[in-house]
Protein backbone atom coordinates (compact mmCIF):
# COMPACT_ATOMS: atom_id res chain seq x y z
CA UNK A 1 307.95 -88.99 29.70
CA UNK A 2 310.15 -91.21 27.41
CA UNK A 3 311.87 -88.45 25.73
CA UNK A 4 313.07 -86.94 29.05
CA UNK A 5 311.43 -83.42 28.26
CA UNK A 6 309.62 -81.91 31.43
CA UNK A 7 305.54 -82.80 30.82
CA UNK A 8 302.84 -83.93 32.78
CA UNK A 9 303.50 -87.34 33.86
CA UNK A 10 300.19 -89.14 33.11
CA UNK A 11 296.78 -88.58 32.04
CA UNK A 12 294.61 -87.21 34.42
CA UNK A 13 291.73 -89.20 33.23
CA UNK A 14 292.70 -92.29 31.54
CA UNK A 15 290.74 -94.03 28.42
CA UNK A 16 288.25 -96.36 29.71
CA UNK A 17 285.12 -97.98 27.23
CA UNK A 18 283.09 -99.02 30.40
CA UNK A 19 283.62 -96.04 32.98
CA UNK A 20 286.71 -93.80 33.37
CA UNK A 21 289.59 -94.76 34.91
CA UNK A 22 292.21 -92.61 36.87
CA UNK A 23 295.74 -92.57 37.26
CA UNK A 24 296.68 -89.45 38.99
CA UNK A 25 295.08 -86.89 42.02
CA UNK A 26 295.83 -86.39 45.38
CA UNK A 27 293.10 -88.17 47.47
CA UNK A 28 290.31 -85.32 49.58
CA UNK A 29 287.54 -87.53 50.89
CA UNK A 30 285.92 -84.15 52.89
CA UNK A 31 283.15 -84.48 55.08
CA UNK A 32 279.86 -85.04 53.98
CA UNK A 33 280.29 -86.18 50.15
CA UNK A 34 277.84 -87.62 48.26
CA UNK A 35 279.45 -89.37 45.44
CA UNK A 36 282.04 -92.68 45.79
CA UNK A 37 284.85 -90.30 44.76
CA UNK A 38 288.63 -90.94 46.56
CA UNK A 39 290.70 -88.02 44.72
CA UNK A 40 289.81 -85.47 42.30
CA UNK A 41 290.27 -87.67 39.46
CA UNK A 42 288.00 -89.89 40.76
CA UNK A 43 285.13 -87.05 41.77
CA UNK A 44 285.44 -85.64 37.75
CA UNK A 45 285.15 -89.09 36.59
CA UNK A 46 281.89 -89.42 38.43
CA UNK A 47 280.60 -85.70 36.51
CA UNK A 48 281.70 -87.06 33.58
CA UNK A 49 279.59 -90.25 33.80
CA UNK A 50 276.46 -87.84 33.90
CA UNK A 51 277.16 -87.37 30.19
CA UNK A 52 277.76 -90.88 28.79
CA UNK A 53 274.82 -90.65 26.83
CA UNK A 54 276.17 -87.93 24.69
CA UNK A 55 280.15 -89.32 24.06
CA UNK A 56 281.12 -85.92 21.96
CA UNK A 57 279.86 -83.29 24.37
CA UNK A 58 281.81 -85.88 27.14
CA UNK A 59 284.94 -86.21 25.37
CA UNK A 60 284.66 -82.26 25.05
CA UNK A 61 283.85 -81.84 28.67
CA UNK A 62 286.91 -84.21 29.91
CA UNK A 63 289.50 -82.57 27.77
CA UNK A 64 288.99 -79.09 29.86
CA UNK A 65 288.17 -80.86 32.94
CA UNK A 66 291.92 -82.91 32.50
CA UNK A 67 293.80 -79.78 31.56
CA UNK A 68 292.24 -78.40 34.79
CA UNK A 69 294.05 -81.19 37.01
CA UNK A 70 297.06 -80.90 35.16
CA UNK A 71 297.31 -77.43 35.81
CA UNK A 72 296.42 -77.76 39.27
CA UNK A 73 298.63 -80.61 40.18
CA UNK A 74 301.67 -78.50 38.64
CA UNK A 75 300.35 -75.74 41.42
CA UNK A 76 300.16 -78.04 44.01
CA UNK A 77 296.10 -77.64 44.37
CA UNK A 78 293.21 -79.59 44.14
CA UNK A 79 289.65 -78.72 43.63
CA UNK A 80 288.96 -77.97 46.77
CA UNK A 81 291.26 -75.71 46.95
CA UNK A 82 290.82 -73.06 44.14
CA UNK A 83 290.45 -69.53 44.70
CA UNK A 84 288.80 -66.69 42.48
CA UNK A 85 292.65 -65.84 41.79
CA UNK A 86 293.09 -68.91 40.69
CA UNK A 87 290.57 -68.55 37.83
CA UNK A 88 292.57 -65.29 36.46
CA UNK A 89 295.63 -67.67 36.35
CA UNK A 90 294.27 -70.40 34.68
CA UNK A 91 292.67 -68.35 32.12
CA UNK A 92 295.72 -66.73 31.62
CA UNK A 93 297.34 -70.00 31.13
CA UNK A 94 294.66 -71.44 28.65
CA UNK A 95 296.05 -68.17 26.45
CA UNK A 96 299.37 -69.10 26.93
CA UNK A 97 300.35 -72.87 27.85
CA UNK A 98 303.82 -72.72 28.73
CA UNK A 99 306.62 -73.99 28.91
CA UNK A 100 305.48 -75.23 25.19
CA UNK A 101 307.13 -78.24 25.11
CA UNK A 102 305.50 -79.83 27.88
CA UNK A 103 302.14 -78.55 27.04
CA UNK A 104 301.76 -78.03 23.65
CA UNK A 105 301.56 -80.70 20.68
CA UNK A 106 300.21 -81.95 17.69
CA UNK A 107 297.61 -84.61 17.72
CA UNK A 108 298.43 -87.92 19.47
CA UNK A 109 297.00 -90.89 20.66
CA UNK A 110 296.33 -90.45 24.19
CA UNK A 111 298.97 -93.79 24.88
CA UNK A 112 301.82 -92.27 23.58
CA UNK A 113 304.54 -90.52 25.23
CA UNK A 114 304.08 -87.62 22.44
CA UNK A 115 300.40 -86.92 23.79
CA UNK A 116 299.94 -83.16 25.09
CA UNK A 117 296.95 -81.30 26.16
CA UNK A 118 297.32 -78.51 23.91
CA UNK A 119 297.16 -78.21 20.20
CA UNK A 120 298.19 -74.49 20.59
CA UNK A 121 297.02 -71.66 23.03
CA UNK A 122 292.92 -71.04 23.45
CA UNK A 123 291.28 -68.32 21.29
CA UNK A 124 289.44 -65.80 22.79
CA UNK A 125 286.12 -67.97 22.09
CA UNK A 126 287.64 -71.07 22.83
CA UNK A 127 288.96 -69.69 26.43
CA UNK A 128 285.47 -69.01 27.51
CA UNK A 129 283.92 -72.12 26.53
CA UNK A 130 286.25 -73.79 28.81
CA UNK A 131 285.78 -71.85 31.57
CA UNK A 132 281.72 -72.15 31.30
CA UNK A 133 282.23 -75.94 31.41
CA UNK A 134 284.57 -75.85 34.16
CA UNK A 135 281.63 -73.50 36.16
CA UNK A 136 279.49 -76.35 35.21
CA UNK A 137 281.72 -78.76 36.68
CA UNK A 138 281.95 -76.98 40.25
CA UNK A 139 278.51 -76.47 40.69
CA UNK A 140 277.90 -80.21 40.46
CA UNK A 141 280.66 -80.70 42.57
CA UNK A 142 279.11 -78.54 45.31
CA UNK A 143 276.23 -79.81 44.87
CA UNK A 144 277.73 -83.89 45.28
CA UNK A 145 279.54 -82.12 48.33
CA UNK A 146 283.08 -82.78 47.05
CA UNK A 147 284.24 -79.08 47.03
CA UNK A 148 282.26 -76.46 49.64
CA UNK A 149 281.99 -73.32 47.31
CA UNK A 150 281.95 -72.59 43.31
CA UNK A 151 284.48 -69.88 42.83
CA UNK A 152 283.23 -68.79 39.45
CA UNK A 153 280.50 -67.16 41.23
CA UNK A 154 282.91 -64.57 42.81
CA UNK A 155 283.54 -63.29 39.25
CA UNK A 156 282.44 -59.98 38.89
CA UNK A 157 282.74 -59.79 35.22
CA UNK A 158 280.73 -63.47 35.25
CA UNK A 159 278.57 -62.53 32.69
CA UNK A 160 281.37 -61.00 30.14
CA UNK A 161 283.62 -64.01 30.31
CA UNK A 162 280.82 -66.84 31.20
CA UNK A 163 278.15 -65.84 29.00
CA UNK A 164 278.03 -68.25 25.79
CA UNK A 165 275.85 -66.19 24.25
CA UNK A 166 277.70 -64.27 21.83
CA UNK A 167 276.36 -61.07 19.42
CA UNK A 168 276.10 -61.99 15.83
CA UNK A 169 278.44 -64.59 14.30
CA UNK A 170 281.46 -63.03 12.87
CA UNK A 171 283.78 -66.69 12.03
CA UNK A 172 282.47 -67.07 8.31
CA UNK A 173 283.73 -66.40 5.01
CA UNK A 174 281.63 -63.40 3.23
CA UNK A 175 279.87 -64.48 0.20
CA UNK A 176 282.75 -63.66 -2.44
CA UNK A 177 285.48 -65.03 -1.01
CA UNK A 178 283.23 -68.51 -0.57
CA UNK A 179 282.57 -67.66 -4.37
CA UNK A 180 286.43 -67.69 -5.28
CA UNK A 181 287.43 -70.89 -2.74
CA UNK A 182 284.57 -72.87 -4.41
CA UNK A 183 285.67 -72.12 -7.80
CA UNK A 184 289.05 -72.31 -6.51
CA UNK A 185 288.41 -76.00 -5.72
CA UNK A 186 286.66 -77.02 -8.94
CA UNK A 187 289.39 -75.46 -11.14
CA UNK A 188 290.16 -78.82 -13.58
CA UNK A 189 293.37 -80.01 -12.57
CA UNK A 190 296.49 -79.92 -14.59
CA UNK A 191 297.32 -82.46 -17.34
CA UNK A 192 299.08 -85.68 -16.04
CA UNK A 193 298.02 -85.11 -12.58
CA UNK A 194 298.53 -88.74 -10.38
CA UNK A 195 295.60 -90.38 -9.53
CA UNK A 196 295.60 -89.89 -6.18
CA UNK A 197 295.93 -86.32 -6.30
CA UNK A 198 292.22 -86.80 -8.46
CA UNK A 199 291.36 -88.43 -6.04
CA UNK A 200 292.75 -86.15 -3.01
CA UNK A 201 290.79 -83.02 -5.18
CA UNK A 202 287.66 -85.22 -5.84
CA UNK A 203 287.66 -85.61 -1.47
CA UNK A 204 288.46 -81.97 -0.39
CA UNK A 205 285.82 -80.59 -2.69
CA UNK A 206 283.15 -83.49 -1.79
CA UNK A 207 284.05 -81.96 1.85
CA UNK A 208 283.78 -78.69 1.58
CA UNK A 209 280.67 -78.95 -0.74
CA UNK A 210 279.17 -81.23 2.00
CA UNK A 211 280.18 -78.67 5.30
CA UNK A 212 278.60 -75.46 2.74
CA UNK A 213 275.31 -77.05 1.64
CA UNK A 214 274.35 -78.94 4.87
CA UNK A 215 275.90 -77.19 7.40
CA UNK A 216 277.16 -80.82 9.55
CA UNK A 217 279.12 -80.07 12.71
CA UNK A 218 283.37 -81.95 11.36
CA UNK A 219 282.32 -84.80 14.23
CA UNK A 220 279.00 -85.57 12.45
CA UNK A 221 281.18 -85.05 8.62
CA UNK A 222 283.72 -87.95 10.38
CA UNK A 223 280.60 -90.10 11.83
CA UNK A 224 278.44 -89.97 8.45
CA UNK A 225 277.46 -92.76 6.22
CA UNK A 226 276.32 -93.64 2.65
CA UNK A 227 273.51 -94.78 3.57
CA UNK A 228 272.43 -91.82 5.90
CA UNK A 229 271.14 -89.85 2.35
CA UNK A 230 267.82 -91.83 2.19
CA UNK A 231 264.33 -91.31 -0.33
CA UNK A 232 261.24 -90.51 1.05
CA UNK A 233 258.56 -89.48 -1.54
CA UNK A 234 261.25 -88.88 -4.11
CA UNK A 235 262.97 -86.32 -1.91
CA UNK A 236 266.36 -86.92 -0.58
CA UNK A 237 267.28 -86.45 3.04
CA UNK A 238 270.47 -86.64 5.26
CA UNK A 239 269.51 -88.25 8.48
CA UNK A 240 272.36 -87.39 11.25
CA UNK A 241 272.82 -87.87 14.63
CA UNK A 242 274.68 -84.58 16.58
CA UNK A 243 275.05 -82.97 19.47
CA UNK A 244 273.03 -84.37 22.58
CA UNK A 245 272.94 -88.01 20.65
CA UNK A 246 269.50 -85.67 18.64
CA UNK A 247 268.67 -87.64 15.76
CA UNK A 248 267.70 -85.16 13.06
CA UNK A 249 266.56 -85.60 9.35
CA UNK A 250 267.71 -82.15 6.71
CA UNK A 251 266.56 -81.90 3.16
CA UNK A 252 269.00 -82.57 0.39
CA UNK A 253 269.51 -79.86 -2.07
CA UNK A 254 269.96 -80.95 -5.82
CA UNK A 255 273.82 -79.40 -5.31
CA UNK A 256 274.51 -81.82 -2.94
CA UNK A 257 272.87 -84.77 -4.63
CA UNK A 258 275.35 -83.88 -7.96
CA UNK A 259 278.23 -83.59 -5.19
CA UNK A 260 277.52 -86.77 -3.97
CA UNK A 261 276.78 -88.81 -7.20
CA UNK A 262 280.32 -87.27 -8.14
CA UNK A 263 281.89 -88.22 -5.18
CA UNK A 264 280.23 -91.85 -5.67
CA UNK A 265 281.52 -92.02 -8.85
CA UNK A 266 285.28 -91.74 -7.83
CA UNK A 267 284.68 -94.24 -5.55
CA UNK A 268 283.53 -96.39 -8.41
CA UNK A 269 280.07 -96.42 -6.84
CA UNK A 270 276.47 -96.34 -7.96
CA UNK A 271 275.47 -91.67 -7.96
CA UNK A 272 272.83 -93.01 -4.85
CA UNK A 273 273.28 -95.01 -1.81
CA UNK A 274 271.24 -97.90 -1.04
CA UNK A 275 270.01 -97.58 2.12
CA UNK A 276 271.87 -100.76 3.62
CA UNK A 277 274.88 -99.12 2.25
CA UNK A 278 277.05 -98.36 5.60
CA UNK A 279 280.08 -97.69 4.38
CA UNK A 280 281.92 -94.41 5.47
CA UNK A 281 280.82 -91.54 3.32
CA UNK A 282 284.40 -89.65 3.75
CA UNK A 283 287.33 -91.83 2.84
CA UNK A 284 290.84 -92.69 2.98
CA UNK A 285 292.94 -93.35 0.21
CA UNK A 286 292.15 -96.66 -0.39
CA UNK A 287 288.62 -95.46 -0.64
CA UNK A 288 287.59 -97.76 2.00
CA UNK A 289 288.33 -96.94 5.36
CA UNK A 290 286.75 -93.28 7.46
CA UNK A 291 288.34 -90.38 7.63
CA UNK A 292 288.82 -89.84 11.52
CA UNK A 293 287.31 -86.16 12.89
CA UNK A 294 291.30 -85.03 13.85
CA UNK A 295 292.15 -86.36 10.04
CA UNK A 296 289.09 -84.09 8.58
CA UNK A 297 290.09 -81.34 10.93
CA UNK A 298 293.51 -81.25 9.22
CA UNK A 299 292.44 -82.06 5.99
CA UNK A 300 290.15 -79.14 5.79
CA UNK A 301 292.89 -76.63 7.39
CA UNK A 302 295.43 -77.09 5.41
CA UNK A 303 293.00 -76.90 2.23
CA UNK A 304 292.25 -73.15 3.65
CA UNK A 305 296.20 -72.82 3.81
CA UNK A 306 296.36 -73.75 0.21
CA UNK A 307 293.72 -71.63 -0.69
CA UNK A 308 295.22 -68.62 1.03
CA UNK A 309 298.56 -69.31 -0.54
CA UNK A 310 296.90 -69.28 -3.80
CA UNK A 311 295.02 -66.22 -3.68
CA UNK A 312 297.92 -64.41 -2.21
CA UNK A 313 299.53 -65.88 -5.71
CA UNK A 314 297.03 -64.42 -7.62
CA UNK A 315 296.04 -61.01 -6.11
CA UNK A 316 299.38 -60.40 -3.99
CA UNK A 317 298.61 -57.24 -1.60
CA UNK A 318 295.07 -56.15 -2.55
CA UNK A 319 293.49 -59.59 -0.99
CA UNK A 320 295.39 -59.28 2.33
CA UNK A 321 292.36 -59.14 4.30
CA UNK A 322 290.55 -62.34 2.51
CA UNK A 323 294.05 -64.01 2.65
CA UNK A 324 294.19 -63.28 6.42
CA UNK A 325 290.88 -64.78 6.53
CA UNK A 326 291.57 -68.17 4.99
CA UNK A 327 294.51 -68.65 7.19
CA UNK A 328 292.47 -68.48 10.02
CA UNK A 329 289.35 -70.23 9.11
CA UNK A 330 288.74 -73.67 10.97
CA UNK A 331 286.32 -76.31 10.17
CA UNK A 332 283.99 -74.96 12.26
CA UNK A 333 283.81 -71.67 9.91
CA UNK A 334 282.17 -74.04 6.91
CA UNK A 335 279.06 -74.68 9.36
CA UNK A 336 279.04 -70.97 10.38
CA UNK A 337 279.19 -69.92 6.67
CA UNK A 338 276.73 -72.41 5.65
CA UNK A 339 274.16 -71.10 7.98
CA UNK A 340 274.96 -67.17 7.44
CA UNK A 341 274.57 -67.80 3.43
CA UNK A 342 271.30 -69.69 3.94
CA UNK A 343 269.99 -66.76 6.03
CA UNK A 344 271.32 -64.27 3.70
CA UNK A 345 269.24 -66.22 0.70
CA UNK A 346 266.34 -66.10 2.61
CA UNK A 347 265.84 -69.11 4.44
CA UNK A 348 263.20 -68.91 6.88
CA UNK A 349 264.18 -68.80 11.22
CA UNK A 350 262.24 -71.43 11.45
CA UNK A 351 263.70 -74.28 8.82
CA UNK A 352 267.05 -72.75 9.71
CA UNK A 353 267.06 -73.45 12.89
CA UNK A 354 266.50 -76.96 11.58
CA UNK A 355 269.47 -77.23 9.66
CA UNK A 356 271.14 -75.51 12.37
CA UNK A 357 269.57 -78.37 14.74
CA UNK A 358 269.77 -75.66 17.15
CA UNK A 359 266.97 -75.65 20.52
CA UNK A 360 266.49 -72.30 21.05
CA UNK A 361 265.46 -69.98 17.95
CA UNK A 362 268.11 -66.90 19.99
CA UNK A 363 270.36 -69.15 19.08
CA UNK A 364 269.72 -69.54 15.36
CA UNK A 365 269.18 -65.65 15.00
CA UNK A 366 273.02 -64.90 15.86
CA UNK A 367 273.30 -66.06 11.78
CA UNK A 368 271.06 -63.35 10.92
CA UNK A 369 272.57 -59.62 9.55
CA UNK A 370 270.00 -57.83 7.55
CA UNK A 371 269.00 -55.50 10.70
CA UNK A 372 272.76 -54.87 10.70
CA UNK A 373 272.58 -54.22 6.88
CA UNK A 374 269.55 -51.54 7.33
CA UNK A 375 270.81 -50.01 10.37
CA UNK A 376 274.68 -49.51 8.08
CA UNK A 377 272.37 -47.80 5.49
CA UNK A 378 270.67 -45.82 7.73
CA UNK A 379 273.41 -44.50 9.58
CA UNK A 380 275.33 -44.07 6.26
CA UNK A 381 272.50 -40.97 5.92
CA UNK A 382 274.20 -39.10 8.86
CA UNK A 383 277.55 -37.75 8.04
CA UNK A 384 280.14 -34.78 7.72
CA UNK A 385 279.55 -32.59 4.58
CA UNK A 386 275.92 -30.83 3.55
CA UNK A 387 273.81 -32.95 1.84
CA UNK A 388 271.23 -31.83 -0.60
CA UNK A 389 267.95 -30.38 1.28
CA UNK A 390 264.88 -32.20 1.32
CA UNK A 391 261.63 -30.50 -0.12
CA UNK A 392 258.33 -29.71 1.77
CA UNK A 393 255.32 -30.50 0.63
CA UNK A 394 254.86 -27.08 -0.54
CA UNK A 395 258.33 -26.75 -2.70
CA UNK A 396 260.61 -25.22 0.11
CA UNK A 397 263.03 -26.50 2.22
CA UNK A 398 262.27 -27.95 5.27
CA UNK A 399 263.96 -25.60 8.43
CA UNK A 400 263.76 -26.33 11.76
């Protein structure tokens, strides 16, 4: 690297619009593969091809994929040759990318000498996502004959650490502190404020509005458009395309129709979109040009940073927990908030699975706590000190 600081040399799999091009593996050509694959590099780059149809679940799938190889190379392995003891390593690693400085970094374009594969070490969550998409990778490589055995099947504790499918969703903000951020947010600003910061206040609560009433995944906030809120039959809907490439249509609340028309009108727009209107619904300063998703991303971090700092300010000791909570929180949180609330109100499975966008209904159901709620207030029957005796039908007390 230009800066002289130990780091991994290149890219393991290099930007490329048509189909990916490598710059670093060892070449393996074993016996008997199926794919036109001459190193590692080359073999991933042919799995990642499978998903060019969906370019956000493939950017996802290279980024694990690459810090794979990295970590490999630096081991002197290749695919071929990992071993369940390997796995414990890696894992271990994902918690833990060190040294820091050649691993960790902020966000860079992939070009520069700055890059790094890390933003930070891997949350619990975030460490077994990786590894189920790196068990995804091996099987297909077994299966294009490239490596001769999947190792993740020697895990004994598979299901624990491979199983995606988590108990109820715990990553949200409860109702009251979403109360105090929102009003947090539309507190008026003080006298004499610059117009950008309006305009920088006008934005973050537009975005946070948006994420709560809609639910939209921080890619699909980044990709959306004016002219995606269209009129059918004098009812407004967002149309968005998300995970998969699924094209998906979700009913506009009147709370999001005022938050837009707002948002419009510090934009110096119309309050509704035309539906040739294809500019970028989230903007930069200059109120032209799209917010990027790692721009978002930041933007709505350090606005829970803010917020924390603030009701620290205000409440000091007795709001540790909800300030704890804030400082936390990721983008990702809004959605899982948004979809927790909606349940909580009373939204049907059904039409929240829709906003969700989810397939499978299981999957939707993680959002939903009232069995949690009765079995709390049924348990909070059972406890320590004598509680007053229930009554018979005839007057006495009820004995064994």
């Amino acid at each position: 690297m230009s800066d002289g600081r130990e780091g991994p040399e290149d890219r393991a799999i290099a930007d490329d619009s048509a189909d990916t091009a490598i710059l670093l593996s060892r070449p393996r050509p074993p016996a008997g593969v199926r794919i036109e694959a001459g190193s590692d590099a080359e073999a991933v780059a042919r799995w990642l091809a499978e998903y060019r149809a969906s370019p956000r679940t493939r950017a996802a799938y290279r980024r694990e994929a690459e810090r794979l190889l990295l970590w490999l190379q630096g081991h002197g392995l290749g695919l071929g040759g990992v071993r369940r003891e390997h796995l414990d390593a890696f894992e271990a690693f994902l918690a833990d990318p060190r040294p820091a400085h050649r691993w960790v970094g902020p966000p860079r374009p992939r070009h520069s000498p700055d890059w790094r594969p890390f933003r930070g070490p891997l949350s619990p969550a975030s460490r077994r996502q990786s590894l189920v998409i790196l068990q995804g990778l091996f099987a297909w490589l077994v299966e294009a004959g490239w490596v001769d055995h999947n190792p993740f099947r020697l895990m004994r504790d598979k299901r624990r650490r491979l199983d995606n499918r988590q108990g109820g969703i715990e990553r949200y903000l409860e109702k009251p502190l979403w109360d105090w951020l929102w009003g947090w947010l539309t507190r008026p600003l003080e006298e004499g404020a610059s117009r950008r910061r309006r305009f920088e206040a006008e934005r973050r609560r537009f975005a946070f509005g948006f994420a709560y009433l809609l639910a939209p995944r921080v890619g699909e906030m980044a990709a959306a458009r004016m002219g995606d809120f269209v009129r059918r039959e004098g009812r407004w809907w967002w149309r968005v395309v998300g995970k998969g490439d699924k094209a998906a249509r979700i009913p506009v609340p009147p709370d999001m129709l005022a938050l837009l028309a707002a948002w419009r009108a510090a934009l110096g727009l119309s309050p509704h979109p035309a539906p040739d209107d294809d500019g970028p619904l989230l903007r930069a300063l200059d109120g032209r040009r799209g917010l990027g998703d790692n721009r978002l991303y930041r933007l709505i971090r350090e606005t829970f940073r803010d917020a924390a700092t603030a009701l620290e300010r205000e409440l000091g000791e007795g709001a540790r927990a909800e300030v704890l909570c804030l400082r936390r929180a990721t983008p990702h949180w809004l959605r899982h908030t948004a979809l927790t609330h909606q349940a909580q109100a009373g939204v049907e499975l059904r039409y929240l699975a829709g906003t969700a966008r989810h397939a499978r209904l299981d999957t939707t159901a993680r959002y939903l706590h009232a069995e949690d709620e009765e079995w709390h207030r049924q348990q909070s029957a059972h406890g320590l000190a004598p509680r007053a005796v229930a009554r018979d039908r005839d007057g006495g007390p009820d004995t064994l």
